[in-house]
C-alpha atoms as a PDB file:
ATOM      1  CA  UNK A   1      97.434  -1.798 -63.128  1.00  0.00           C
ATOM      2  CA  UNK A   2      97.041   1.627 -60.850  1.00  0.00           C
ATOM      3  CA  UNK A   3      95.449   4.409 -61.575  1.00  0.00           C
ATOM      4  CA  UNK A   4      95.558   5.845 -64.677  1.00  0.00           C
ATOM      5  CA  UNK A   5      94.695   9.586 -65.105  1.00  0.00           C
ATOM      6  CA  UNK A   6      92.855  11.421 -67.652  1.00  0.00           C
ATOM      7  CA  UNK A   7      94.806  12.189 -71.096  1.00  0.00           C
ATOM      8  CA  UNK A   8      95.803  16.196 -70.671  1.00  0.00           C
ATOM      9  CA  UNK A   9      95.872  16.189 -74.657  1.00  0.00           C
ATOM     10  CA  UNK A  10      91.560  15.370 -74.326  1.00  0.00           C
ATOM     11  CA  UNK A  11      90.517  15.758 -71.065  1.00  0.00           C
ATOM     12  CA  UNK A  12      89.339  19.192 -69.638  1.00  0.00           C
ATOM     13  CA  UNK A  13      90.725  21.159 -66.782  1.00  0.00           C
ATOM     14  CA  UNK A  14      87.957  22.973 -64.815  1.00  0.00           C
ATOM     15  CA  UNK A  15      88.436  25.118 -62.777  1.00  0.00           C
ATOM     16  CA  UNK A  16      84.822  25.418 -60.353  1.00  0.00           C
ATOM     17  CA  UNK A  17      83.897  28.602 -58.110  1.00  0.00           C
ATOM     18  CA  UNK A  18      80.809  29.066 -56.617  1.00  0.00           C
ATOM     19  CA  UNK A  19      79.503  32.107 -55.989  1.00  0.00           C
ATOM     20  CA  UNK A  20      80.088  35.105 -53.674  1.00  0.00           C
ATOM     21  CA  UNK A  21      77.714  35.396 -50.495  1.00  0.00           C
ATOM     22  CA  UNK A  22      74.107  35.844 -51.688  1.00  0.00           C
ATOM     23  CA  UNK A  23      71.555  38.206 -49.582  1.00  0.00           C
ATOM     24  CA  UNK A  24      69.800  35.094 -48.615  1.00  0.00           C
ATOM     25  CA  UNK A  25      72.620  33.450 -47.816  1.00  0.00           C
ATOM     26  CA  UNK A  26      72.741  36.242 -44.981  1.00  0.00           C
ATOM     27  CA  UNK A  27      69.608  36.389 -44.198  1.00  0.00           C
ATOM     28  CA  UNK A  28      70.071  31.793 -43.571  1.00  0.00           C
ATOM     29  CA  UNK A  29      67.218  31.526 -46.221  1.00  0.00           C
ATOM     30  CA  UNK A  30      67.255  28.695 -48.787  1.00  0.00           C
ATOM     31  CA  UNK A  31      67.594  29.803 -52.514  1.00  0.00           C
ATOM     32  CA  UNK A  32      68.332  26.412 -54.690  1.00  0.00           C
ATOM     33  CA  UNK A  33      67.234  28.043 -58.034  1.00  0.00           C
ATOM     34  CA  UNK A  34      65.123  31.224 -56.766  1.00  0.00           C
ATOM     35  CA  UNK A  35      67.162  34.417 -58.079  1.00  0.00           C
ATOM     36  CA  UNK A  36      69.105  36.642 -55.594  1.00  0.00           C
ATOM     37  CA  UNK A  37      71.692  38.679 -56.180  1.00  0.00           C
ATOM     38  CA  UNK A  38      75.155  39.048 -54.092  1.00  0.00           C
ATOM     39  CA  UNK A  39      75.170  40.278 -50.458  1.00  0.00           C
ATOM     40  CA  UNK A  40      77.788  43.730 -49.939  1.00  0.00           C
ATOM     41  CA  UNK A  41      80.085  41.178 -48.780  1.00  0.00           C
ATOM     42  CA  UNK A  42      79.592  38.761 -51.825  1.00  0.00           C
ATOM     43  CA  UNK A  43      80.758  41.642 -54.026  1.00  0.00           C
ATOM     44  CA  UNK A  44      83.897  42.318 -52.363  1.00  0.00           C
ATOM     45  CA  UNK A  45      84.628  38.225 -52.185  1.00  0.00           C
ATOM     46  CA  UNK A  46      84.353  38.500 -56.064  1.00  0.00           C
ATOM     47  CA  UNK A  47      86.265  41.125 -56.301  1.00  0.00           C
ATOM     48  CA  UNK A  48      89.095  39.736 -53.942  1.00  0.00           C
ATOM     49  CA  UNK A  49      89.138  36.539 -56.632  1.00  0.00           C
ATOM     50  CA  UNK A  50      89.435  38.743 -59.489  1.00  0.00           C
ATOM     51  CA  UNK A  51      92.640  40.016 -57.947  1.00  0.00           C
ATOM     52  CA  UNK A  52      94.107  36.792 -57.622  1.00  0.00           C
ATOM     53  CA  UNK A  53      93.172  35.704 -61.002  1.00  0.00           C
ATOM     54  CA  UNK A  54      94.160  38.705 -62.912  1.00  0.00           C
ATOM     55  CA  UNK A  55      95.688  37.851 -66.162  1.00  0.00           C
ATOM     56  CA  UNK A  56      94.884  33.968 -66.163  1.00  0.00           C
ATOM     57  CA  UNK A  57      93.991  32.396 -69.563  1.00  0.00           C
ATOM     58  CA  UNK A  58      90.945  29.732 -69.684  1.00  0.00           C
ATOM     59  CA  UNK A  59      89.764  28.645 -72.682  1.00  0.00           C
ATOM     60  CA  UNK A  60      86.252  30.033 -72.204  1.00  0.00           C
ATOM     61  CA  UNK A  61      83.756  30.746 -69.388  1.00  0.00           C
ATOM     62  CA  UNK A  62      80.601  29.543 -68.144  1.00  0.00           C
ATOM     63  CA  UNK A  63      78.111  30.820 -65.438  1.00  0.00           C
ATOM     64  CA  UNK A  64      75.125  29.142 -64.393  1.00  0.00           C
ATOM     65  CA  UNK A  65      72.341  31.608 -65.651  1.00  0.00           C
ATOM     66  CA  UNK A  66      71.345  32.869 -61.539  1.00  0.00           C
ATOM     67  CA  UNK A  67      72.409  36.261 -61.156  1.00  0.00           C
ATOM     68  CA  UNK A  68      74.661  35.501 -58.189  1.00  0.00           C
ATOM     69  CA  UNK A  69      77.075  33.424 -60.082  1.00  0.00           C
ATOM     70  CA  UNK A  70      76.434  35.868 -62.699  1.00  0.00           C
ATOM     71  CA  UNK A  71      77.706  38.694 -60.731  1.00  0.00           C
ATOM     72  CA  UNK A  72      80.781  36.272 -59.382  1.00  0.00           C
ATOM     73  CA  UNK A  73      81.586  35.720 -63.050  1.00  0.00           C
ATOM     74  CA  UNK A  74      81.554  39.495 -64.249  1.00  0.00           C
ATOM     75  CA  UNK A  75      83.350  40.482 -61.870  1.00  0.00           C
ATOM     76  CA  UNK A  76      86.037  38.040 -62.677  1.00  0.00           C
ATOM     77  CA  UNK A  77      86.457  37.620 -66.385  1.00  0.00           C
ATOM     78  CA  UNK A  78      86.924  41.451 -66.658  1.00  0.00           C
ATOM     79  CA  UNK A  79      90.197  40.669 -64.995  1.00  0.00           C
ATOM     80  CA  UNK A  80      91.565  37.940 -67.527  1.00  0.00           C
ATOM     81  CA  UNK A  81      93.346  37.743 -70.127  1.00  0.00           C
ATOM     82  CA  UNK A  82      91.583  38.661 -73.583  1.00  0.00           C
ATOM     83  CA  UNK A  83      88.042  39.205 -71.478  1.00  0.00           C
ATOM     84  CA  UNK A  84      86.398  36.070 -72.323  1.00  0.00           C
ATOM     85  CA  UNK A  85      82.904  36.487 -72.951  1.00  0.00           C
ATOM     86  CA  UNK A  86      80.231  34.563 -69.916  1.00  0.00           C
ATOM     87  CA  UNK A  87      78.501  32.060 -71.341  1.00  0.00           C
ATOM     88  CA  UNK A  88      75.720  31.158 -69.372  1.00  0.00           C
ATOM     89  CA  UNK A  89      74.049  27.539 -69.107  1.00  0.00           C
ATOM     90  CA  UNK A  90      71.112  26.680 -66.819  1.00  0.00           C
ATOM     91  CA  UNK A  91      72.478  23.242 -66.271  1.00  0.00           C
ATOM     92  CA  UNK A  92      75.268  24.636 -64.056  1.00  0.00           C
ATOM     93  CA  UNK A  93      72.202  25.918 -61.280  1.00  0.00           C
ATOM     94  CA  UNK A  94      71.642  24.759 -58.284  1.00  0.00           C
ATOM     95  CA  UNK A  95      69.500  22.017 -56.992  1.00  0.00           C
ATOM     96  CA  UNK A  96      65.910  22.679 -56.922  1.00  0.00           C
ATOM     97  CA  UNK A  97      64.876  22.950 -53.303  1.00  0.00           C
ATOM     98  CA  UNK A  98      61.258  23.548 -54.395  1.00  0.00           C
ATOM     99  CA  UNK A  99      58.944  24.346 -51.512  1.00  0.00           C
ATOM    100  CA  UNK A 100      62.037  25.180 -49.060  1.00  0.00           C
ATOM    101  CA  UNK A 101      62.672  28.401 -51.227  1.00  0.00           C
ATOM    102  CA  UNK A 102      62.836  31.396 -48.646  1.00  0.00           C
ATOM    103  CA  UNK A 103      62.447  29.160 -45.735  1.00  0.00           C
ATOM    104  CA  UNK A 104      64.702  29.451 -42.553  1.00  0.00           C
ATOM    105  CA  UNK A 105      65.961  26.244 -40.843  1.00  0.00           C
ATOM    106  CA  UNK A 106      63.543  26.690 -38.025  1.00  0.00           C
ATOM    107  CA  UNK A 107      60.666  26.834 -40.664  1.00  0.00           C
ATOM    108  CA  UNK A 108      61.880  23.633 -42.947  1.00  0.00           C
ATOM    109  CA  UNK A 109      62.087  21.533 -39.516  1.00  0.00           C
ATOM    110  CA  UNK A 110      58.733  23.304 -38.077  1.00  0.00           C
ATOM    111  CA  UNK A 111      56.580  22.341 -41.536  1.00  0.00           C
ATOM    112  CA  UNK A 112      58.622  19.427 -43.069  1.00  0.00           C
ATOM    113  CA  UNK A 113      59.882  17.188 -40.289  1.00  0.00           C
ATOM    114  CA  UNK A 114      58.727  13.538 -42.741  1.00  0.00           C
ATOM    115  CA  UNK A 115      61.406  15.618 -45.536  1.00  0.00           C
ATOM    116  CA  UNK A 116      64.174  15.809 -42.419  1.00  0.00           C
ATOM    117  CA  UNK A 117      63.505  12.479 -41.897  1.00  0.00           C
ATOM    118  CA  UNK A 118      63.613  11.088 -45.251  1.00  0.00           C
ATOM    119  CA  UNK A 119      67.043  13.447 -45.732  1.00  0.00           C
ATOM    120  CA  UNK A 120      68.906  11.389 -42.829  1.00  0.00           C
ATOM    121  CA  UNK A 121      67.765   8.374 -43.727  1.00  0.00           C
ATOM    122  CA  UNK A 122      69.004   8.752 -47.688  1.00  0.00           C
ATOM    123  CA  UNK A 123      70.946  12.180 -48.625  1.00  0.00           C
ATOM    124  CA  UNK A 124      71.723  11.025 -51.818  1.00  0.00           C
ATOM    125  CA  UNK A 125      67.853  10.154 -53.496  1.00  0.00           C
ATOM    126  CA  UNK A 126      65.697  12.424 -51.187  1.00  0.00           C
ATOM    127  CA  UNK A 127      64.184  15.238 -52.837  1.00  0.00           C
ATOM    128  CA  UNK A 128      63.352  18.572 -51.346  1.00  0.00           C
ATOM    129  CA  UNK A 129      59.908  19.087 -51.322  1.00  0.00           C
ATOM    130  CA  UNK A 130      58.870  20.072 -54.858  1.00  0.00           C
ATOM    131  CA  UNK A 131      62.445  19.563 -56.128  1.00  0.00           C
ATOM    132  CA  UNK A 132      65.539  17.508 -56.990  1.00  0.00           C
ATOM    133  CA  UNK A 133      67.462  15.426 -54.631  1.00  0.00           C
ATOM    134  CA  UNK A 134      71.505  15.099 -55.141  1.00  0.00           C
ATOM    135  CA  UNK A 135      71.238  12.277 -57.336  1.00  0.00           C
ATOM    136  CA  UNK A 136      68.873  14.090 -59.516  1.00  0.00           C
ATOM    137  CA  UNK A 137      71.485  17.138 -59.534  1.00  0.00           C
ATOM    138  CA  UNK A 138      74.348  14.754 -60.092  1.00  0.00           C
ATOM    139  CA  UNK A 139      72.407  13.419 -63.417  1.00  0.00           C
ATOM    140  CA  UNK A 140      71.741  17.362 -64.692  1.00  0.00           C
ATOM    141  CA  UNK A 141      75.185  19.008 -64.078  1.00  0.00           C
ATOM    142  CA  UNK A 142      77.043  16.051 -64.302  1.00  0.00           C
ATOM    143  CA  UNK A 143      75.388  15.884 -67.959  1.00  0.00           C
ATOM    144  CA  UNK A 144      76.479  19.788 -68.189  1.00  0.00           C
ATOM    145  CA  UNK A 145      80.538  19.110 -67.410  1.00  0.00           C
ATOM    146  CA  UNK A 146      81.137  16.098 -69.954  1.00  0.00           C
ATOM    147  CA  UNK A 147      79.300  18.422 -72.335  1.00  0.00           C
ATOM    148  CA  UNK A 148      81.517  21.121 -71.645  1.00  0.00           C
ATOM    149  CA  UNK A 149      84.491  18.319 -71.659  1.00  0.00           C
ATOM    150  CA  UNK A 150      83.387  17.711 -75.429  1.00  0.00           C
ATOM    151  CA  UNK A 151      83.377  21.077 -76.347  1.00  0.00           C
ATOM    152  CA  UNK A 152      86.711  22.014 -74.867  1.00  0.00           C
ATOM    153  CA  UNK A 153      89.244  18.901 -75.191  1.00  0.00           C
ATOM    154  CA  UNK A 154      92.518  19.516 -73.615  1.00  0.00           C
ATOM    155  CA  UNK A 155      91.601  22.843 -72.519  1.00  0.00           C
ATOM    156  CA  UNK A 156      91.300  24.681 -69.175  1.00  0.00           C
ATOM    157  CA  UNK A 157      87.335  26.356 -68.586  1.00  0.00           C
ATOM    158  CA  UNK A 158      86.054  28.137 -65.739  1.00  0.00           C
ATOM    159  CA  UNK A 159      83.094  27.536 -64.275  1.00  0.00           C
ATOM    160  CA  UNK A 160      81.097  29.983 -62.244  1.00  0.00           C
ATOM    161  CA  UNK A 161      78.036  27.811 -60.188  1.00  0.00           C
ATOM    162  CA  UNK A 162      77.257  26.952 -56.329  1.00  0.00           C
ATOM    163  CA  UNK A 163      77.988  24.220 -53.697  1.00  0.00           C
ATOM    164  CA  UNK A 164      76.078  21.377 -55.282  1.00  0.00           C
ATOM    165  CA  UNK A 165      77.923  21.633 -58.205  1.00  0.00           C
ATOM    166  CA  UNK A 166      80.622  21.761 -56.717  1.00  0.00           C
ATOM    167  CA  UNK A 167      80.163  18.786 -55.484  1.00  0.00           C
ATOM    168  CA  UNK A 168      79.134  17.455 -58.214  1.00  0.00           C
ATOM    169  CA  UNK A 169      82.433  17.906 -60.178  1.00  0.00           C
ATOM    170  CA  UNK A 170      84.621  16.175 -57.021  1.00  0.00           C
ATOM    171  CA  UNK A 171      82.601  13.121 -57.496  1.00  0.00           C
ATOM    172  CA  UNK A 172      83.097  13.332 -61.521  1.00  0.00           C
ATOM    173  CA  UNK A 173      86.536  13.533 -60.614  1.00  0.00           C
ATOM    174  CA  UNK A 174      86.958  10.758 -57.872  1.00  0.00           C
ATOM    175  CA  UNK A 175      84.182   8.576 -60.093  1.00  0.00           C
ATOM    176  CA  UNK A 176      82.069   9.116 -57.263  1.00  0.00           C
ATOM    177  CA  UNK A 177      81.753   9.993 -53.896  1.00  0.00           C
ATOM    178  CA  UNK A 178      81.452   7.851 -50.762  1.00  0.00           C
ATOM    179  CA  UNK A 179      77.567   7.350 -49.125  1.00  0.00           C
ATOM    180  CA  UNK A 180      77.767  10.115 -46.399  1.00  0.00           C
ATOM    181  CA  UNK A 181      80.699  11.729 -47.013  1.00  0.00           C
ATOM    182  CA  UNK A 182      79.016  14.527 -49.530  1.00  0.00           C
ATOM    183  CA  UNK A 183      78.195  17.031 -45.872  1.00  0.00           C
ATOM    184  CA  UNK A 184      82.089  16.563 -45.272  1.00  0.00           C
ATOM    185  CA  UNK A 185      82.714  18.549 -48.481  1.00  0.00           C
ATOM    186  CA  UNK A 186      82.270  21.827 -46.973  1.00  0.00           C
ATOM    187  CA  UNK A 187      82.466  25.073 -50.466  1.00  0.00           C
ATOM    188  CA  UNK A 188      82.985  28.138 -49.571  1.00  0.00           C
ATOM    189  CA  UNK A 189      81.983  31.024 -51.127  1.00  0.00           C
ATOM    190  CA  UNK A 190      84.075  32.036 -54.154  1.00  0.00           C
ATOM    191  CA  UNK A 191      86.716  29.394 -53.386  1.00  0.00           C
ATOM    192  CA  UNK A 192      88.405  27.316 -56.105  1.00  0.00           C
ATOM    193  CA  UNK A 193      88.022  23.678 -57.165  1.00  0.00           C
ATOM    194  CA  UNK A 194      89.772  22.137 -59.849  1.00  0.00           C
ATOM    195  CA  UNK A 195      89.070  18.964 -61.084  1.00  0.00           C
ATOM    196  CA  UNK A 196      90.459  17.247 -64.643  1.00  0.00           C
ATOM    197  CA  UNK A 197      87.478  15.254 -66.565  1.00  0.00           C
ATOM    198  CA  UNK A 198      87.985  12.695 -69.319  1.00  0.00           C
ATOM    199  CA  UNK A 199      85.663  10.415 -70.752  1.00  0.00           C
ATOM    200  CA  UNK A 200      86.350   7.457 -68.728  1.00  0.00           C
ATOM    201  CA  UNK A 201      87.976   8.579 -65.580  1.00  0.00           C
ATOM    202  CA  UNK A 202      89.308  12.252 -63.489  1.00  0.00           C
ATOM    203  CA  UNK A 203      90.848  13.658 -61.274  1.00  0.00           C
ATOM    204  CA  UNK A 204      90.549  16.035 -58.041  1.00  0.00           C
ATOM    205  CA  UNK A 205      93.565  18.326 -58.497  1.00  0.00           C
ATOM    206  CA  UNK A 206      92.719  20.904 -56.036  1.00  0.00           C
ATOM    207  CA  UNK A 207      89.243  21.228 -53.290  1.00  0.00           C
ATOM    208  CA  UNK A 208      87.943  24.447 -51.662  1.00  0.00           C
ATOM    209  CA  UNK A 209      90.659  26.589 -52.523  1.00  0.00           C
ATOM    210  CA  UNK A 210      89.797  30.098 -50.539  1.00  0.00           C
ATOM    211  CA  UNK A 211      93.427  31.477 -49.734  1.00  0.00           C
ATOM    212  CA  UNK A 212      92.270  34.631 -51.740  1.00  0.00           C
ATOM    213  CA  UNK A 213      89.763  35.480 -48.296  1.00  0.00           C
ATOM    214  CA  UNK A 214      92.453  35.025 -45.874  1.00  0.00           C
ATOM    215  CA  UNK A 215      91.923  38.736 -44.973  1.00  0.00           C
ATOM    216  CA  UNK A 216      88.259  38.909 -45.500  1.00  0.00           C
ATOM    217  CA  UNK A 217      85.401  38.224 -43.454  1.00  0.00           C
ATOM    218  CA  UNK A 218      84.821  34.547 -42.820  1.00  0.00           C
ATOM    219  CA  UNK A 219      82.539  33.493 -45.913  1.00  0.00           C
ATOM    220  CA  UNK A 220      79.802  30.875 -45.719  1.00  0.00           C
ATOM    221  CA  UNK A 221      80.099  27.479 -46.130  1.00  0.00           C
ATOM    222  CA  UNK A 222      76.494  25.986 -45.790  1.00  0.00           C
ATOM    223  CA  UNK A 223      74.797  25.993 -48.333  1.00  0.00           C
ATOM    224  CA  UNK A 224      70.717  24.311 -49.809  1.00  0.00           C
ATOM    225  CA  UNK A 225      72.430  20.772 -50.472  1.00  0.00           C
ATOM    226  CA  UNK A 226      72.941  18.944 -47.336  1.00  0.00           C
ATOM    227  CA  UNK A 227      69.864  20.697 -45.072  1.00  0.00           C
ATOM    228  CA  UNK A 228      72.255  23.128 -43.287  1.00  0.00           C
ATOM    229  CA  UNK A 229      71.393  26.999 -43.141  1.00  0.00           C
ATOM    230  CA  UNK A 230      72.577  28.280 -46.622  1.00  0.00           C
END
């Protein structure tokens, strides 16, 4: 038999954003889970989303708990219908980069060149100094959405989170994603990714959805997952 896709009547319908341009993502620092809030820029790419998604209905919304997704969501849910309240949830953050926190590029390859190493050789299991690696983000948020899936059966939920959770939910949806091809899956800031969970199987129905920036400044696509400037 082919593919079969997820039951509409149980699965969920998420809808993913991550967040609008951080300070540090500016500046080309690496955040993971340290707190910064939206760059000028960031605000106005949330606020360009909201406009686009003005009167939508989701079933409810969640935010990871850092205050630039935080800010993303705000900005957003004000804009649909009936206001949904943000609920935030800590499992939705983004991977731990541990001792990289604040770091430039230049410094990470200047005082970690055995982590660089280690990150060619195996992207998926390496962790950052200090912090996760992609499978142990995979295992946390992962966890998060078929919570989330429970909770909300046959519903649609937005999610409010960052580029390795993004990725995260493509791979839920294509039940995982090919050995090297996670740096191809280039999220940019406050674009859309929509992905249908079941229990046994999903499905990508949209990827990296930005057409709401068309007239904005380019946003950033790099991000602390795949040891690019973020």
């Amino acid at each position: 038999m082919g593919f079969l896709p997820p039951d509409r009547a149980t699965a969920t319908e998420f809808w993913v954003v991550r967040h609008g341009e951080s300070t540090w993502n500016v500046d080309g620092r690496y955040q993971g889970q340290t707190d910064v809030p939206l760059s000028p820029v960031g605000v106005l790419q949330a606020a360009t989303l909201a406009e686009r998604l003005t009167g939508l209905h989701f079933g409810a919304v969640y935010s990871s708990d850092l205050t630039r997704a935080v800010q993303t969501a705000q900005a957003v849910t004000e804009r649909l219908a009936g206001a949904p309240p943000v609920q935030l949830n800590a499992e939705l953050r983004e991977i731990n980069v541990g001792e990289l926190s604040g770091l430039l590029v230049s410094e990470i390859k200047e005082r970690f060149p055995e982590y660089l190493s280690a990150l060619r050789a195996d992207p998926w299991r390496t962790r950052r100094p200090g912090g996760e690696s992609m499978e142990d983000l995979f295992g946390r948020s992962g966890a998060a959405f078929h919570a989330l899936r429970e909770r909300h059966p046959g519903e649609r939920v937005l999610v409010f989170t960052h580029g390795g959770v993004v990725r995260v939910a493509v791979g839920l949806a294509l039940g995982g994603v090919p050995e090297g091809a996670w740096a191809r899956l280039s999220v940019t800031n406050t674009s859309i990714t929509r992905v249908l969970i079941g229990a046994q199987s999903g499905t990508l129905l949209g990827f990296n959805d930005e057409a709401h920036l068309e007239n904005l400044i380019h946003a950033t696509e790099a991000d602390d997952v795949l040891g690019q400037t973020p």
